[in-house]
PDB file of N, CA and C in Angstrom:
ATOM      1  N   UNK A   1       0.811  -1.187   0.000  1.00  0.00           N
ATOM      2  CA  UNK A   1       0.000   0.000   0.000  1.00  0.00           C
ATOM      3  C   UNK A   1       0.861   1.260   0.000  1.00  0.00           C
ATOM      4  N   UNK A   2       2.149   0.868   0.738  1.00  0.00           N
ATOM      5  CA  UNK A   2       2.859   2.503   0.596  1.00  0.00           C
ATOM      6  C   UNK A   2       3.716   2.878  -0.635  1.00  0.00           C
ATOM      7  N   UNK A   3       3.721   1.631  -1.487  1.00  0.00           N
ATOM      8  CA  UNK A   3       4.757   2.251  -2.704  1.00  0.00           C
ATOM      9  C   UNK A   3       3.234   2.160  -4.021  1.00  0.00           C
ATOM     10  N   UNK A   4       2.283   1.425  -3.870  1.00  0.00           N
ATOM     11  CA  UNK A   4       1.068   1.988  -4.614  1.00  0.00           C
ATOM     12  C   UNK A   4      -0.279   2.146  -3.717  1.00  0.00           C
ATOM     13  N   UNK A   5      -0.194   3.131  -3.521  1.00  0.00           N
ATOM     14  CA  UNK A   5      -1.829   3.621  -2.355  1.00  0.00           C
ATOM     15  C   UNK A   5      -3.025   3.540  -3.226  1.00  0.00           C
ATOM     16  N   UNK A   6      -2.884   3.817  -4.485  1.00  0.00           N
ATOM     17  CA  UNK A   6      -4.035   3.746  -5.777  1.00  0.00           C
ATOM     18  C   UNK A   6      -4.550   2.735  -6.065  1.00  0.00           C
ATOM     19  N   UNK A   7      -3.834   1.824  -6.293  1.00  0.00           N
ATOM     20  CA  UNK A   7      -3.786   0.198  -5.958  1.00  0.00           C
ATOM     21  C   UNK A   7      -4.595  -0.043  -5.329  1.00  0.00           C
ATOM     22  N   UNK A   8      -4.388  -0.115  -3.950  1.00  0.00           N
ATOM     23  CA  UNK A   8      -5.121  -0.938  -3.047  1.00  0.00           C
ATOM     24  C   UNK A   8      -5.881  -0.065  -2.451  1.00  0.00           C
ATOM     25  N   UNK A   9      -6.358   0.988  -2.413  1.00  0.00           N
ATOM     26  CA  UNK A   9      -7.381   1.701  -1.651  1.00  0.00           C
ATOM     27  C   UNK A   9      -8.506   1.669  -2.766  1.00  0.00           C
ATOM     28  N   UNK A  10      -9.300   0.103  -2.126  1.00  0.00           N
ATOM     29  CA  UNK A  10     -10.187  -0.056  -2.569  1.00  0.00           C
ATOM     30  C   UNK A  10     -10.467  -0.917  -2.276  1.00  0.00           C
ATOM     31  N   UNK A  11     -11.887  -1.607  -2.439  1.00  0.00           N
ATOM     32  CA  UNK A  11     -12.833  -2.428  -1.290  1.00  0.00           C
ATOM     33  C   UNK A  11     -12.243  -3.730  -1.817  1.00  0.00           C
ATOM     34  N   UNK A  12     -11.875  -4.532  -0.717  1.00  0.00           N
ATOM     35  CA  UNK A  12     -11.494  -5.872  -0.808  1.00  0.00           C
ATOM     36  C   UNK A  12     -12.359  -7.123   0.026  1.00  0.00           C
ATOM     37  N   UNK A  13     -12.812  -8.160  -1.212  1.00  0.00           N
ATOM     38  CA  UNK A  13     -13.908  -9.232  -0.115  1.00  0.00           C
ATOM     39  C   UNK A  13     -12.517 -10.440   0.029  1.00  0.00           C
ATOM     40  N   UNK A  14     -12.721 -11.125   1.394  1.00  0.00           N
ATOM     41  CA  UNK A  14     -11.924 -12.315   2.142  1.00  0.00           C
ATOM     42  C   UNK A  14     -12.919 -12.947   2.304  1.00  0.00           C
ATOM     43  N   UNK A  15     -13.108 -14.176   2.123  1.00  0.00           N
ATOM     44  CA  UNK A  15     -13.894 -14.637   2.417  1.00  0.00           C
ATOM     45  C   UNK A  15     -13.758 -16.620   1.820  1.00  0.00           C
ATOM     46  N   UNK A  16     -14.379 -17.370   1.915  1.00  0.00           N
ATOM     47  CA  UNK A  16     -14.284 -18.860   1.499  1.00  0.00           C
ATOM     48  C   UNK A  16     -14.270 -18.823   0.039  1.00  0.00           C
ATOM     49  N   UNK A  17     -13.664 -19.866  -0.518  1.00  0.00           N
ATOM     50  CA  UNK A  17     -13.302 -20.421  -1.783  1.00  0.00           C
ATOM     51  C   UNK A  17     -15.038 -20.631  -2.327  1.00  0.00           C
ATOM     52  N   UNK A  18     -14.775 -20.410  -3.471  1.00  0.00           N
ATOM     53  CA  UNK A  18     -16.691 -20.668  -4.207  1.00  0.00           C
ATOM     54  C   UNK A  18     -17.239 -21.854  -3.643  1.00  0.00           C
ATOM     55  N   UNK A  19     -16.346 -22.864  -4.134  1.00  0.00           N
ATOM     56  CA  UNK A  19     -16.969 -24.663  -3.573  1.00  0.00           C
ATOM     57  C   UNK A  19     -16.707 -24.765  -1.631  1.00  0.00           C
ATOM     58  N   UNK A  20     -16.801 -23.183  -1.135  1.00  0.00           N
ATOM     59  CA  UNK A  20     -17.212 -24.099   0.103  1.00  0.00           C
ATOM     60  C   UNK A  20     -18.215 -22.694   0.491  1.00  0.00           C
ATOM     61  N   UNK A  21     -18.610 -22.076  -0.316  1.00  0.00           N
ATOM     62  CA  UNK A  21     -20.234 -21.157   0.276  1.00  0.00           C
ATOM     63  C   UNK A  21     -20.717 -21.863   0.974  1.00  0.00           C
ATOM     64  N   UNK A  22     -21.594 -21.666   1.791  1.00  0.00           N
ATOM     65  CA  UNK A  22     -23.070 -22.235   2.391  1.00  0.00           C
ATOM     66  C   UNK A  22     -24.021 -21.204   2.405  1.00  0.00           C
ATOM     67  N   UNK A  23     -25.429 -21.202   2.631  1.00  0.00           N
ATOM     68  CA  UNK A  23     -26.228 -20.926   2.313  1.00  0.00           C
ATOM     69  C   UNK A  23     -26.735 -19.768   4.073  1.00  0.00           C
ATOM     70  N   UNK A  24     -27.317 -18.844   4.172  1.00  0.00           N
ATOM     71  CA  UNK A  24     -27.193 -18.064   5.227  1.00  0.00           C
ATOM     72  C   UNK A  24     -27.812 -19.579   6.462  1.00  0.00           C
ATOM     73  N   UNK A  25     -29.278 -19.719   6.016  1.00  0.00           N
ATOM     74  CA  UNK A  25     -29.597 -20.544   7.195  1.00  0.00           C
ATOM     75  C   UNK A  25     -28.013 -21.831   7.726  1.00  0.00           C
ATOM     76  N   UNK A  26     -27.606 -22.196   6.537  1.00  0.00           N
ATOM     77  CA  UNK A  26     -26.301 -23.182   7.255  1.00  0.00           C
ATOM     78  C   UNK A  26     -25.910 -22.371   8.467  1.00  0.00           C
ATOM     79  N   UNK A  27     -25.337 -20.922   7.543  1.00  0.00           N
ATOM     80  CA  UNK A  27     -24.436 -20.029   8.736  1.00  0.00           C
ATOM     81  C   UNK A  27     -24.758 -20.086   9.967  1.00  0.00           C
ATOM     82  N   UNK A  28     -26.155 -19.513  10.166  1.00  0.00           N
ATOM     83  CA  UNK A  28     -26.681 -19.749  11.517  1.00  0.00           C
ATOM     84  C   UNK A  28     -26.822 -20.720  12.505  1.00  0.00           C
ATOM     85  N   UNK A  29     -27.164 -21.774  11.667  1.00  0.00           N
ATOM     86  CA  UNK A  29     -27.031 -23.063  12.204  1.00  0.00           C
ATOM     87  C   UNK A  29     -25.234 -23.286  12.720  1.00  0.00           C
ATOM     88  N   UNK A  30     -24.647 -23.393  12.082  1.00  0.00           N
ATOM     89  CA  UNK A  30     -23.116 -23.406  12.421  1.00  0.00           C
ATOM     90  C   UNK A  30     -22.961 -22.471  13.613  1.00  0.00           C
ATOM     91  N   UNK A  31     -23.577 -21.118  13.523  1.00  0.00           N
ATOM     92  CA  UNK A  31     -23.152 -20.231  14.908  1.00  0.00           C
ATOM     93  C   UNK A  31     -23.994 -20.859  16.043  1.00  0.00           C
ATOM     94  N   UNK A  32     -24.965 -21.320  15.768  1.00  0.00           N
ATOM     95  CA  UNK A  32     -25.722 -21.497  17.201  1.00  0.00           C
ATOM     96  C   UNK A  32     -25.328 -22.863  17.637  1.00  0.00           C
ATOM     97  N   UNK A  33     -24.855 -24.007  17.152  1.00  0.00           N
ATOM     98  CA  UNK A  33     -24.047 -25.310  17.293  1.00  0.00           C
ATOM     99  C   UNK A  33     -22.576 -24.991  17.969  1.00  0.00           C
ATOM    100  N   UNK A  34     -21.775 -23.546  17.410  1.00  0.00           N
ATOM    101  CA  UNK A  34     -20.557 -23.220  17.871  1.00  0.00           C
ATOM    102  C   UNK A  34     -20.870 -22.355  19.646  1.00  0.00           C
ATOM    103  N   UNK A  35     -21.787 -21.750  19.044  1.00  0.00           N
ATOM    104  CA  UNK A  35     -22.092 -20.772  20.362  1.00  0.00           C
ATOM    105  C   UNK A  35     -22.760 -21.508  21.415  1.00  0.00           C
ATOM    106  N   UNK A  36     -23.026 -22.617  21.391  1.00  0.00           N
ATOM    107  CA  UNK A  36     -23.694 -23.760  22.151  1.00  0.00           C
ATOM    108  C   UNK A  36     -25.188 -23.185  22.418  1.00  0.00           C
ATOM    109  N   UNK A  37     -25.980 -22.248  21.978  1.00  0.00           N
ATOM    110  CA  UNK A  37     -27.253 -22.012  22.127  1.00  0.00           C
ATOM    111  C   UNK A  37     -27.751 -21.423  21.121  1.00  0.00           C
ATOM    112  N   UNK A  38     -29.382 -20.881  21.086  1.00  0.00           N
ATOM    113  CA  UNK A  38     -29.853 -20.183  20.734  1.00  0.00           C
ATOM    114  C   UNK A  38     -30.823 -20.864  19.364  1.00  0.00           C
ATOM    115  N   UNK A  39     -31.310 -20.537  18.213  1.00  0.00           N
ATOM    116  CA  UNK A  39     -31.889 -20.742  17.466  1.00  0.00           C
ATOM    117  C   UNK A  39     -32.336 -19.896  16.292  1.00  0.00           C
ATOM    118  N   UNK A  40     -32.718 -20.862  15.201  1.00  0.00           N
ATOM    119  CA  UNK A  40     -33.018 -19.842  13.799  1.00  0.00           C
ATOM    120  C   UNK A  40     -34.640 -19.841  13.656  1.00  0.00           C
ATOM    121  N   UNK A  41     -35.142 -18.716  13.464  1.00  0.00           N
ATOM    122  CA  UNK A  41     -36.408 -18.515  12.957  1.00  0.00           C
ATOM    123  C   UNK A  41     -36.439 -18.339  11.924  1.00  0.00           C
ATOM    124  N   UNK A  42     -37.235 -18.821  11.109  1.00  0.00           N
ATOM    125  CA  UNK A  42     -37.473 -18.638   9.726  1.00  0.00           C
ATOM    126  C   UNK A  42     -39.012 -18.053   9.515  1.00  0.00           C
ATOM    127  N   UNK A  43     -39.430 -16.607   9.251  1.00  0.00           N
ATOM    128  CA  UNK A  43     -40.199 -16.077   9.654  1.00  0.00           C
ATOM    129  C   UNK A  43     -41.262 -16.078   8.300  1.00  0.00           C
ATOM    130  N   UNK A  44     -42.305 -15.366   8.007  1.00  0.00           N
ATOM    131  CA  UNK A  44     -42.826 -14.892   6.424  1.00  0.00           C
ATOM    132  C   UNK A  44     -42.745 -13.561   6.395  1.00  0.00           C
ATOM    133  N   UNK A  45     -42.039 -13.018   5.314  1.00  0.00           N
ATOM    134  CA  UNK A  45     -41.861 -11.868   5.070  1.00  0.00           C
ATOM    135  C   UNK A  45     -42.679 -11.072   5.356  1.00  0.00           C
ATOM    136  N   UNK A  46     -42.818  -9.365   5.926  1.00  0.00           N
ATOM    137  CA  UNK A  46     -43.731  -8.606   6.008  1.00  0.00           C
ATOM    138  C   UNK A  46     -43.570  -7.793   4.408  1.00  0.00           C
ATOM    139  N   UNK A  47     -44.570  -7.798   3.829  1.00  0.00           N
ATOM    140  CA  UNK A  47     -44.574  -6.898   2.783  1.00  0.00           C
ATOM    141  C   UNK A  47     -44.018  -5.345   2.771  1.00  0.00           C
ATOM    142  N   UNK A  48     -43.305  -5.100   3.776  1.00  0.00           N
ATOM    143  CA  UNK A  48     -43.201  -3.983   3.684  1.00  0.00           C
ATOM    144  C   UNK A  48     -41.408  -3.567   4.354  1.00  0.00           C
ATOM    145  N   UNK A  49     -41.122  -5.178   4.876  1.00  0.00           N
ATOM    146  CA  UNK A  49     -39.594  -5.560   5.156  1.00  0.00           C
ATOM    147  C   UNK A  49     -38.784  -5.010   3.855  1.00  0.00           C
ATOM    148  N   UNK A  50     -37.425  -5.347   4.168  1.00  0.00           N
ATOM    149  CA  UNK A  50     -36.681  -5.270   3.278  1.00  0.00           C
ATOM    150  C   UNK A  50     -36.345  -6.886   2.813  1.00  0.00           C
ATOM    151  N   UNK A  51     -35.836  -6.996   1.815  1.00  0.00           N
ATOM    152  CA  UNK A  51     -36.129  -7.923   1.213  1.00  0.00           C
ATOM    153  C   UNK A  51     -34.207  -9.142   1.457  1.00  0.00           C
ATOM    154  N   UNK A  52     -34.264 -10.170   2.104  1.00  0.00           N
ATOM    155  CA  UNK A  52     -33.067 -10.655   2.549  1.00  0.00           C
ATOM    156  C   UNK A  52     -32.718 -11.580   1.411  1.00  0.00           C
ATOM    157  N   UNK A  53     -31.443 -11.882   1.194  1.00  0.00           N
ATOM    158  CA  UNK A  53     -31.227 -13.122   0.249  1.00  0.00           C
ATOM    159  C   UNK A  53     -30.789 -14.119   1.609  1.00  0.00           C
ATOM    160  N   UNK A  54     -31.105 -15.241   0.685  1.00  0.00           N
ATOM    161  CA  UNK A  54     -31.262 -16.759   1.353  1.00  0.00           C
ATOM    162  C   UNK A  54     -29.673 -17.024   1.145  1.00  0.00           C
ATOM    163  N   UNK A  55     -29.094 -16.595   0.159  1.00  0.00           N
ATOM    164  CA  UNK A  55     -27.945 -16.627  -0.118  1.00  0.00           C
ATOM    165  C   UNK A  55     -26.714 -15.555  -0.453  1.00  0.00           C
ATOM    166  N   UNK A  56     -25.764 -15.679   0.871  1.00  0.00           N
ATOM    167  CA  UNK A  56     -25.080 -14.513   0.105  1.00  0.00           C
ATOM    168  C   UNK A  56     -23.182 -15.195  -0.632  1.00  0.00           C
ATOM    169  N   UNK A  57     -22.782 -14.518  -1.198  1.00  0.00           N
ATOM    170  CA  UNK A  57     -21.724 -14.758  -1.728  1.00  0.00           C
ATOM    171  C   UNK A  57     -20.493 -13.385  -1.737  1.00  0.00           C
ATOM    172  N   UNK A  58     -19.352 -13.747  -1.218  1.00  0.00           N
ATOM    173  CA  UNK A  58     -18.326 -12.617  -1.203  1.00  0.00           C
ATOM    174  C   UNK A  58     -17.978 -12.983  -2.736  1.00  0.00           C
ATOM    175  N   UNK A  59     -17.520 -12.164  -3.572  1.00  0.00           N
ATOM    176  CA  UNK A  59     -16.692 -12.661  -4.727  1.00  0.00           C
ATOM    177  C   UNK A  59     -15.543 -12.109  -4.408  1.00  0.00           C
ATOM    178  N   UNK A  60     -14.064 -13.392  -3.884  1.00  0.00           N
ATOM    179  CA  UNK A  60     -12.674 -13.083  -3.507  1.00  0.00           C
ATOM    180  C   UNK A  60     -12.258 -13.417  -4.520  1.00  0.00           C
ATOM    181  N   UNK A  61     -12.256 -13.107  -5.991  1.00  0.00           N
ATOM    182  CA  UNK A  61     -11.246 -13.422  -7.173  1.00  0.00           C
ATOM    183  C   UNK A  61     -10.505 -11.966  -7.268  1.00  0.00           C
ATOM    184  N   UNK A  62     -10.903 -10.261  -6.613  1.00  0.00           N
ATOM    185  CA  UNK A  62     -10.157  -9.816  -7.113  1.00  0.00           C
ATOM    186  C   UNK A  62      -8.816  -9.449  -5.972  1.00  0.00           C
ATOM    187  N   UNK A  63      -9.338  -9.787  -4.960  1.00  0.00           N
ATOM    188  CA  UNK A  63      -8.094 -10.416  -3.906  1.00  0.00           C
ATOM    189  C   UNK A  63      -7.120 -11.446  -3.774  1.00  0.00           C
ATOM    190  N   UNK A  64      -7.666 -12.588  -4.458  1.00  0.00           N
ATOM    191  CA  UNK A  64      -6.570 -13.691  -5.075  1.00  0.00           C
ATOM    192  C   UNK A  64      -6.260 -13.200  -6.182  1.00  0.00           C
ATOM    193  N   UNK A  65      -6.551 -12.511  -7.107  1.00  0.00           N
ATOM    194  CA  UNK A  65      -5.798 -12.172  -8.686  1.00  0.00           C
ATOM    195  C   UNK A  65      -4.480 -10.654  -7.804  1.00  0.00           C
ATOM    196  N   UNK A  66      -5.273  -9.461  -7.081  1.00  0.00           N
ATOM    197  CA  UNK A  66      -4.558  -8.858  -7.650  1.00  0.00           C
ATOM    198  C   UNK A  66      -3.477  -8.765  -5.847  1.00  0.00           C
ATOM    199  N   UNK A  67      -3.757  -9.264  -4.512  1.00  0.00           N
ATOM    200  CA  UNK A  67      -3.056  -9.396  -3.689  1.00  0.00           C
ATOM    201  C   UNK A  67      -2.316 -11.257  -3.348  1.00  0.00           C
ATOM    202  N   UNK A  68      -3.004 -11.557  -4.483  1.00  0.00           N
ATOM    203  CA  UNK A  68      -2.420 -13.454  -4.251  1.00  0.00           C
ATOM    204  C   UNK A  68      -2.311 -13.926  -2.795  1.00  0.00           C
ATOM    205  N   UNK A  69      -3.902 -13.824  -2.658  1.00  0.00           N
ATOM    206  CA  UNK A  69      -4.459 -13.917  -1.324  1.00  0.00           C
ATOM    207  C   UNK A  69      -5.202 -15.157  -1.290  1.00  0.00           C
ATOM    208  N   UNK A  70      -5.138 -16.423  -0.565  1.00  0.00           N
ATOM    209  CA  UNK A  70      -6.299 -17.377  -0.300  1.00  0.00           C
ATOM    210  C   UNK A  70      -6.693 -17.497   0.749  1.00  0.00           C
ATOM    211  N   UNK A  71      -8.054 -18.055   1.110  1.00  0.00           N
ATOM    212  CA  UNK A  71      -8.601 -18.681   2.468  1.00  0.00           C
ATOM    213  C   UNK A  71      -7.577 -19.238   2.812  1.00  0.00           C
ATOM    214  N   UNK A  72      -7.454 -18.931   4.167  1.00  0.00           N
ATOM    215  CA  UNK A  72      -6.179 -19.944   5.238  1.00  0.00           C
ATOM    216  C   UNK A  72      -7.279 -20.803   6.017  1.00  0.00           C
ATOM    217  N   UNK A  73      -8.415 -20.482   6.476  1.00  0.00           N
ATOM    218  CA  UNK A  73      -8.983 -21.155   7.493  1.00  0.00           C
ATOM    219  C   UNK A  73     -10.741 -21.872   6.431  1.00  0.00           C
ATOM    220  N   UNK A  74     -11.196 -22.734   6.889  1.00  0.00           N
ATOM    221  CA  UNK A  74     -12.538 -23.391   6.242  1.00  0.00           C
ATOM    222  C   UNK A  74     -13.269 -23.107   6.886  1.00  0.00           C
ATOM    223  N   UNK A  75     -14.663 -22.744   6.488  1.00  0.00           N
ATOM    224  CA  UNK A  75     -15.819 -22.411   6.930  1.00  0.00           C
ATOM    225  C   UNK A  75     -15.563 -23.000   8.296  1.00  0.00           C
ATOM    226  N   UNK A  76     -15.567 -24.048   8.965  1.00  0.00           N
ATOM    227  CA  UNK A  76     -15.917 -24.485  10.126  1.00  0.00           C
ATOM    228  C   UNK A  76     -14.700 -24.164  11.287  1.00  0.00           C
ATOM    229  N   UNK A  77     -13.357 -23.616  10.824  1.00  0.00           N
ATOM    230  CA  UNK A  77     -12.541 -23.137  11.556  1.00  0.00           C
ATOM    231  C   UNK A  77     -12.618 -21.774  11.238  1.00  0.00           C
ATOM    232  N   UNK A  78     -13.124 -20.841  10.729  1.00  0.00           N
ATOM    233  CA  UNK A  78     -13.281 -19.511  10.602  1.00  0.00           C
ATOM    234  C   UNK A  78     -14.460 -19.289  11.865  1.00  0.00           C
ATOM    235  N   UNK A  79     -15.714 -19.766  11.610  1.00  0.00           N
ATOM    236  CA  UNK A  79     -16.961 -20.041  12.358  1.00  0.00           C
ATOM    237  C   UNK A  79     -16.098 -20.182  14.198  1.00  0.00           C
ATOM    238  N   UNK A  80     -15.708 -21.078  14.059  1.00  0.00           N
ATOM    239  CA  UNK A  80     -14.890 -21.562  15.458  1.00  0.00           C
ATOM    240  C   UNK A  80     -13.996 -20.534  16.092  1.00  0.00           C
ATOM    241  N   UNK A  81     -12.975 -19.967  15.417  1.00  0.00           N
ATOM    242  CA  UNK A  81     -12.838 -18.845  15.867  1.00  0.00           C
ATOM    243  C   UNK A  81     -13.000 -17.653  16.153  1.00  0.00           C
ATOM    244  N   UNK A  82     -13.904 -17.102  15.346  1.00  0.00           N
ATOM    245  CA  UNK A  82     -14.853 -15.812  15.265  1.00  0.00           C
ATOM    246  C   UNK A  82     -15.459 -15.959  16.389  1.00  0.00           C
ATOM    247  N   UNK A  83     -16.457 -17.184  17.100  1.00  0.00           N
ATOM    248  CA  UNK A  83     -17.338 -17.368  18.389  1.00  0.00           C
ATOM    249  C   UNK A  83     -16.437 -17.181  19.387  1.00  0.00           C
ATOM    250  N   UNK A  84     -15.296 -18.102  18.967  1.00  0.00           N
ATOM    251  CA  UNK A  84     -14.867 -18.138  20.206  1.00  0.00           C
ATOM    252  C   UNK A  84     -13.904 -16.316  21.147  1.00  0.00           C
ATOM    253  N   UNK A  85     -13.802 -15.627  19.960  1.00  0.00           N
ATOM    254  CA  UNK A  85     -13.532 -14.238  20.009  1.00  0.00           C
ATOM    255  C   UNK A  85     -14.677 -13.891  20.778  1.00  0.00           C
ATOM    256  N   UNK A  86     -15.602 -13.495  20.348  1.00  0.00           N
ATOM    257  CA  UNK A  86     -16.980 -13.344  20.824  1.00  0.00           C
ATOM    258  C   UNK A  86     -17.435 -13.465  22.412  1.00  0.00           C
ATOM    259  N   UNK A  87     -16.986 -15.242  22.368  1.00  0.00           N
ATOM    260  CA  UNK A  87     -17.404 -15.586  23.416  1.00  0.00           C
ATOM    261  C   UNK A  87     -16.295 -14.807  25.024  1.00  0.00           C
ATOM    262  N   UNK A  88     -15.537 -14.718  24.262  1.00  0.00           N
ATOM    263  CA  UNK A  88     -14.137 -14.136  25.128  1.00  0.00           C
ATOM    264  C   UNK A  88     -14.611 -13.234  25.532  1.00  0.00           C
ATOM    265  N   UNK A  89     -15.226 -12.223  24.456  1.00  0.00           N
ATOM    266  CA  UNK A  89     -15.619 -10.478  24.552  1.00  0.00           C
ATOM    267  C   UNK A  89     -16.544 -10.546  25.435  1.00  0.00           C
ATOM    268  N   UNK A  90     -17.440 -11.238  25.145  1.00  0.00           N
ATOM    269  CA  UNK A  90     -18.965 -11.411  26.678  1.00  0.00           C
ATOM    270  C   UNK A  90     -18.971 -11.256  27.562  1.00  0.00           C
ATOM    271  N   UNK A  91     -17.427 -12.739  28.058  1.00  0.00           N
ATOM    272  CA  UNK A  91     -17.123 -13.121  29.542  1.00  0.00           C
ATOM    273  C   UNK A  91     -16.267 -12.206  30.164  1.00  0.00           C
ATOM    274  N   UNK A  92     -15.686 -11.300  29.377  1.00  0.00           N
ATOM    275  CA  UNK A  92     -14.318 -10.780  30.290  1.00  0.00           C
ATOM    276  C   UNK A  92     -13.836 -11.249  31.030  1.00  0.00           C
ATOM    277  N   UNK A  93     -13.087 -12.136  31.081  1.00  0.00           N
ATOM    278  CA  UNK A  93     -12.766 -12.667  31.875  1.00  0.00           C
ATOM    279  C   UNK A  93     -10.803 -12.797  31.566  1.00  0.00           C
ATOM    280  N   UNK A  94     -10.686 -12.548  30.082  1.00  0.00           N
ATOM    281  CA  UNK A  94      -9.550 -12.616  29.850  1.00  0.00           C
ATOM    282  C   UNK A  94      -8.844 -11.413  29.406  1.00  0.00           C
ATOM    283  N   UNK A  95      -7.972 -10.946  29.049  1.00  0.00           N
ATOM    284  CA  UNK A  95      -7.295  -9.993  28.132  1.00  0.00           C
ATOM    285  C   UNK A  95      -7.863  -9.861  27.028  1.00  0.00           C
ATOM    286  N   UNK A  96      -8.250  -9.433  26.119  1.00  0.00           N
ATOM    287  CA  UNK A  96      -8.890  -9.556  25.288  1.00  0.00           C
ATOM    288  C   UNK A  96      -7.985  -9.176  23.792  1.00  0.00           C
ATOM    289  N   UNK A  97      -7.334  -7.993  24.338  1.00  0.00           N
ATOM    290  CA  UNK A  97      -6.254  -7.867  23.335  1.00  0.00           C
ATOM    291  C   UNK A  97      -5.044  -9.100  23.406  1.00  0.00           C
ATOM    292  N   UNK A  98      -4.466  -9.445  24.010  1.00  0.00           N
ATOM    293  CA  UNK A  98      -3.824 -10.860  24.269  1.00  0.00           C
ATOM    294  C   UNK A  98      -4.550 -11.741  23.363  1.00  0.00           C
ATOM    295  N   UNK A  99      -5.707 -12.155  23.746  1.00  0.00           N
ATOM    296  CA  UNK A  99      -6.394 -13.059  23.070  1.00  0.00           C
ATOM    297  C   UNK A  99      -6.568 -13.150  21.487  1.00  0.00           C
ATOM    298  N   UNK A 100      -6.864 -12.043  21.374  1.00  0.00           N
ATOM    299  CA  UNK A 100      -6.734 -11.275  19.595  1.00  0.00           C
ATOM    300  C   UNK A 100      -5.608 -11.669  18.556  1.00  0.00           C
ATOM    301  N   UNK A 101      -4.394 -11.138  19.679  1.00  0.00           N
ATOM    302  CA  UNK A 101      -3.238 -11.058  19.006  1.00  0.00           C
ATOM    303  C   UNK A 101      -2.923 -13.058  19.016  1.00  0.00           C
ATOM    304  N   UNK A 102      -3.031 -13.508  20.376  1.00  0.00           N
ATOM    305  CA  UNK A 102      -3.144 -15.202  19.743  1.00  0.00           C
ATOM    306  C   UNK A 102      -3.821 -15.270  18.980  1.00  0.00           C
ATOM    307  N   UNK A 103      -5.013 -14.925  18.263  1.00  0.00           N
ATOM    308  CA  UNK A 103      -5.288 -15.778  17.725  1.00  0.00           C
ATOM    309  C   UNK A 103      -4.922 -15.008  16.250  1.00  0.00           C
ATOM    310  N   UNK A 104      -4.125 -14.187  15.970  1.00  0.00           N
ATOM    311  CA  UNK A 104      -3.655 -13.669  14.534  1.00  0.00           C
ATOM    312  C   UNK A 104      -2.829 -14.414  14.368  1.00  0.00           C
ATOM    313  N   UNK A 105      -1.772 -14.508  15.758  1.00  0.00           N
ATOM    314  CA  UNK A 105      -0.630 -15.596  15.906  1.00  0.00           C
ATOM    315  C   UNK A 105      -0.516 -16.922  15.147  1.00  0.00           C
ATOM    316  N   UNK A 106      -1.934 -17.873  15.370  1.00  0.00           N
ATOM    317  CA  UNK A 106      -2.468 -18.541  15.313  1.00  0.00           C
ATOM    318  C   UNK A 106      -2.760 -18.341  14.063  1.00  0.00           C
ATOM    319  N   UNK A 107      -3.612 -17.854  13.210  1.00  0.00           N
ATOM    320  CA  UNK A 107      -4.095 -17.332  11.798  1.00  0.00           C
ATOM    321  C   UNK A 107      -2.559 -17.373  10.847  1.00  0.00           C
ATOM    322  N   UNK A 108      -1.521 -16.488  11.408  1.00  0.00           N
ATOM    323  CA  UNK A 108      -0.087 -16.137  10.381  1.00  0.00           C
ATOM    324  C   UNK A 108       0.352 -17.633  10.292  1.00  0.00           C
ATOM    325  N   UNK A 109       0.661 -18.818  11.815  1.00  0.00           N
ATOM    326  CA  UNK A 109       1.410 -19.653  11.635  1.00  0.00           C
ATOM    327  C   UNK A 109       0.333 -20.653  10.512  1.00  0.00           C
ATOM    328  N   UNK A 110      -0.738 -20.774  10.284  1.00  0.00           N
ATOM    329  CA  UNK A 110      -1.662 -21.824   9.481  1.00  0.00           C
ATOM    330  C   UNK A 110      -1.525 -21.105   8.190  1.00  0.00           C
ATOM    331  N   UNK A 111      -1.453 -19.986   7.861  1.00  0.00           N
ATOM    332  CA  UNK A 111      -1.084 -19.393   6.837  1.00  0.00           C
ATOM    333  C   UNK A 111       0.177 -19.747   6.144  1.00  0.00           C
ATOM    334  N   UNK A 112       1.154 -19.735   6.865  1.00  0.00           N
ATOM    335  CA  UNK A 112       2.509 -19.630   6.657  1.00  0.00           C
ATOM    336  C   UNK A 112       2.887 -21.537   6.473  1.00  0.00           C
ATOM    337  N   UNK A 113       1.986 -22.109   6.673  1.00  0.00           N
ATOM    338  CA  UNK A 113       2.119 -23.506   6.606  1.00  0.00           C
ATOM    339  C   UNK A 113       1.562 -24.097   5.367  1.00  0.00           C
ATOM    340  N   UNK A 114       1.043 -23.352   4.751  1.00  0.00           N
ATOM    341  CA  UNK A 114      -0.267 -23.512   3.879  1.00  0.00           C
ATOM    342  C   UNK A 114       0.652 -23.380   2.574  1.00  0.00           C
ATOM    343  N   UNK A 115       1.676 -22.605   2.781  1.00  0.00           N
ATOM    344  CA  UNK A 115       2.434 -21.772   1.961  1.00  0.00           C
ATOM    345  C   UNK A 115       3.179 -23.286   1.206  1.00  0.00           C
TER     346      UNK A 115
END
């Protein structure tokens, strides 16, 4: 970014490889199985809601073409750690910045293995 700022100042999606999308209700289901509670409603639209897709999709091709960037982690270890961030933030109970920085720690070395 500092020898081209033009370049890269501009919106970038991260996100899972095409063949491992899931569908929003999966998502939820996956968070409330990770988060050990809670539940999905599946409601009928009010005519006057805004209108949700059932499905969403990041498109990361122009982050792998133009930063030669891939998913390091799979839907179900992305999911796993995101909660478990979460769950950290709730309880206070720990450092939280500590915790963060493990788990980037954690993120660089699976990265760097991947390599």
């Amino acid at each position: 970014m500092k020898e081209n700022p033009i370049m890269y100042s501009d919106a970038w999606n991260f996100g899972p490889l095409h063949s491992n999308n899931i569908t929003v209700q999966k998502l939820a289901e996956m968070i409330i199985r990770e988060w050990g509670y809670g539940e999905w409603v599946v409601t009928s639209p009010d005519e006057k809601a805004v209108h949700e897709a059932g499905y969403l999709k990041l498109d990361i091709a122009k982050s792998m073409a133009k930063l030669e960037w891939k998913p390091v982690y799979t839907i179900d270890q992305a999911i796993q750690k995101t909660i478990a961030w979460y769950k950290e933030y709730y309880n206070g109970k720990r450092d939280l910045h500590k915790f963060s920085l493990d788990q980037i720690r954690e993120f660089t070395q699976s990265a760097d293995k991947r390599q």
